[in-house]
Protein backbone atom coordinates (compact mmCIF):
# COMPACT_ATOMS: atom_id res chain seq x y z
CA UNK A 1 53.02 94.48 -51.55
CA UNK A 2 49.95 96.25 -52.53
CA UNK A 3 46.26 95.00 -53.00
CA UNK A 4 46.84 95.74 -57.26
CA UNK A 5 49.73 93.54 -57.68
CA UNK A 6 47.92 90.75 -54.78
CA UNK A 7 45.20 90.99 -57.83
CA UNK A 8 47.97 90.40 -60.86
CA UNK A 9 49.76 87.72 -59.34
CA UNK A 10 46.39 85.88 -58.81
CA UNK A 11 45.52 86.48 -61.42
CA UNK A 12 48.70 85.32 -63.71
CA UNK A 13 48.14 82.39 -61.51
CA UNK A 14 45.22 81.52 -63.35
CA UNK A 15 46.65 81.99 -66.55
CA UNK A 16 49.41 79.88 -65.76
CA UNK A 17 46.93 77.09 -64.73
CA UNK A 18 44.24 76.98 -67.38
CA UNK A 19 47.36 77.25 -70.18
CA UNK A 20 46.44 75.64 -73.10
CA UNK A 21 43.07 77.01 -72.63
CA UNK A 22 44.19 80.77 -72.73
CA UNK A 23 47.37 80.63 -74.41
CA UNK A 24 47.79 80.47 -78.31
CA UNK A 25 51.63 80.37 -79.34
CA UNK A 26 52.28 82.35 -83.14
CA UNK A 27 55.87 81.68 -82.62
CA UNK A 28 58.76 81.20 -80.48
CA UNK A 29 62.49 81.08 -81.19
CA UNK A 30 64.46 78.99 -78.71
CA UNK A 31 68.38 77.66 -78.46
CA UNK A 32 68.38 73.97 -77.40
CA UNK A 33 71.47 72.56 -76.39
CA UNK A 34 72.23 69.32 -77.85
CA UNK A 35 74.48 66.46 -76.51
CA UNK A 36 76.66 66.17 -79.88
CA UNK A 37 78.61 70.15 -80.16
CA UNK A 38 79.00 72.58 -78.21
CA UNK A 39 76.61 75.07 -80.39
CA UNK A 40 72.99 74.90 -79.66
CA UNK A 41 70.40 74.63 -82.03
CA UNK A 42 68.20 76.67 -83.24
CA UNK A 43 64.22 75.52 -82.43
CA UNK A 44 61.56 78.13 -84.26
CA UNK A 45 57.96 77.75 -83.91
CA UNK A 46 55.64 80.05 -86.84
CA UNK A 47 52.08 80.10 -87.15
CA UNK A 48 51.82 76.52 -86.66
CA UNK A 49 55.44 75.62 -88.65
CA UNK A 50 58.44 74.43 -87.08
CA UNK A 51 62.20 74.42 -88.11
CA UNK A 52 65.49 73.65 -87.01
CA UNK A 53 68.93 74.18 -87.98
CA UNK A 54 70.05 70.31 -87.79
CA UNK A 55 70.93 68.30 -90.41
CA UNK A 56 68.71 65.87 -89.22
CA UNK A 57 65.75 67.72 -89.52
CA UNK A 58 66.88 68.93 -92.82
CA UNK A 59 66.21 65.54 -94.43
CA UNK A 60 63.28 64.51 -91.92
CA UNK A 61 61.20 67.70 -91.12
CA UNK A 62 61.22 66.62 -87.62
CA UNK A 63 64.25 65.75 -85.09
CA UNK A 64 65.06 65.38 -81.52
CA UNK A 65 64.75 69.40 -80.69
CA UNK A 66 61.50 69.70 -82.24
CA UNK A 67 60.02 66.95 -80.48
CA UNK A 68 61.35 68.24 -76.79
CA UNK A 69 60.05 71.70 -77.97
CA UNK A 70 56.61 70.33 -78.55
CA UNK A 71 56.72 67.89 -75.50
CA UNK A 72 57.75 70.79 -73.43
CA UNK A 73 54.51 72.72 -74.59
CA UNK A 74 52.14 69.87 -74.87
CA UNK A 75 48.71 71.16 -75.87
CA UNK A 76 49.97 74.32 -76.43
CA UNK A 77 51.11 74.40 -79.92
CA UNK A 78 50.43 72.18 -83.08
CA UNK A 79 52.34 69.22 -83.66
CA UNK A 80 54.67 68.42 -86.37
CA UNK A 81 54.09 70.94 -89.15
CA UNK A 82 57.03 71.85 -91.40
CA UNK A 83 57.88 75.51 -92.44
């Protein structure tokens, strides 16, 4: 391995540590598989707005996959906003 990539993975490292800190989520589309089907759901994060294709979240504006989502990520992205 060369001294350049040493440098990268060091450096990703770091990026990986300080998270929150560094990283600022504008979305993120994600298939969460649930207990109840055999078809996952769909889990999308938007400038700040979440959705989800269950009926529960339908009526609610938040469910089960959101909040897993958003535990997942802690600090990372903004908690229960609706798109």
């Amino acid at each position: 391995m060369d001294y350049g990539m040493i440098g990268k993975i060091k450096k990703a490292k770091m990026y990986a540590e300080e998270g929150a800190d560094r990283i600022d989520f504008e979305s993120l589309r994600v298939r969460l598989q649930g207990e109840n089907n055999d078809i996952p759901h769909i889990v999308e994060y938007n400038m700040g707005k979440w959705r989800c294709d269950c009926d529960f979240f339908s009526s609610r504006n938040v469910c089960s996959h959101t909040m897993a989502i958003e535990r997942i990520l802690r600090n990372m992205v903004e908690i229960g906003q609706v798109a």
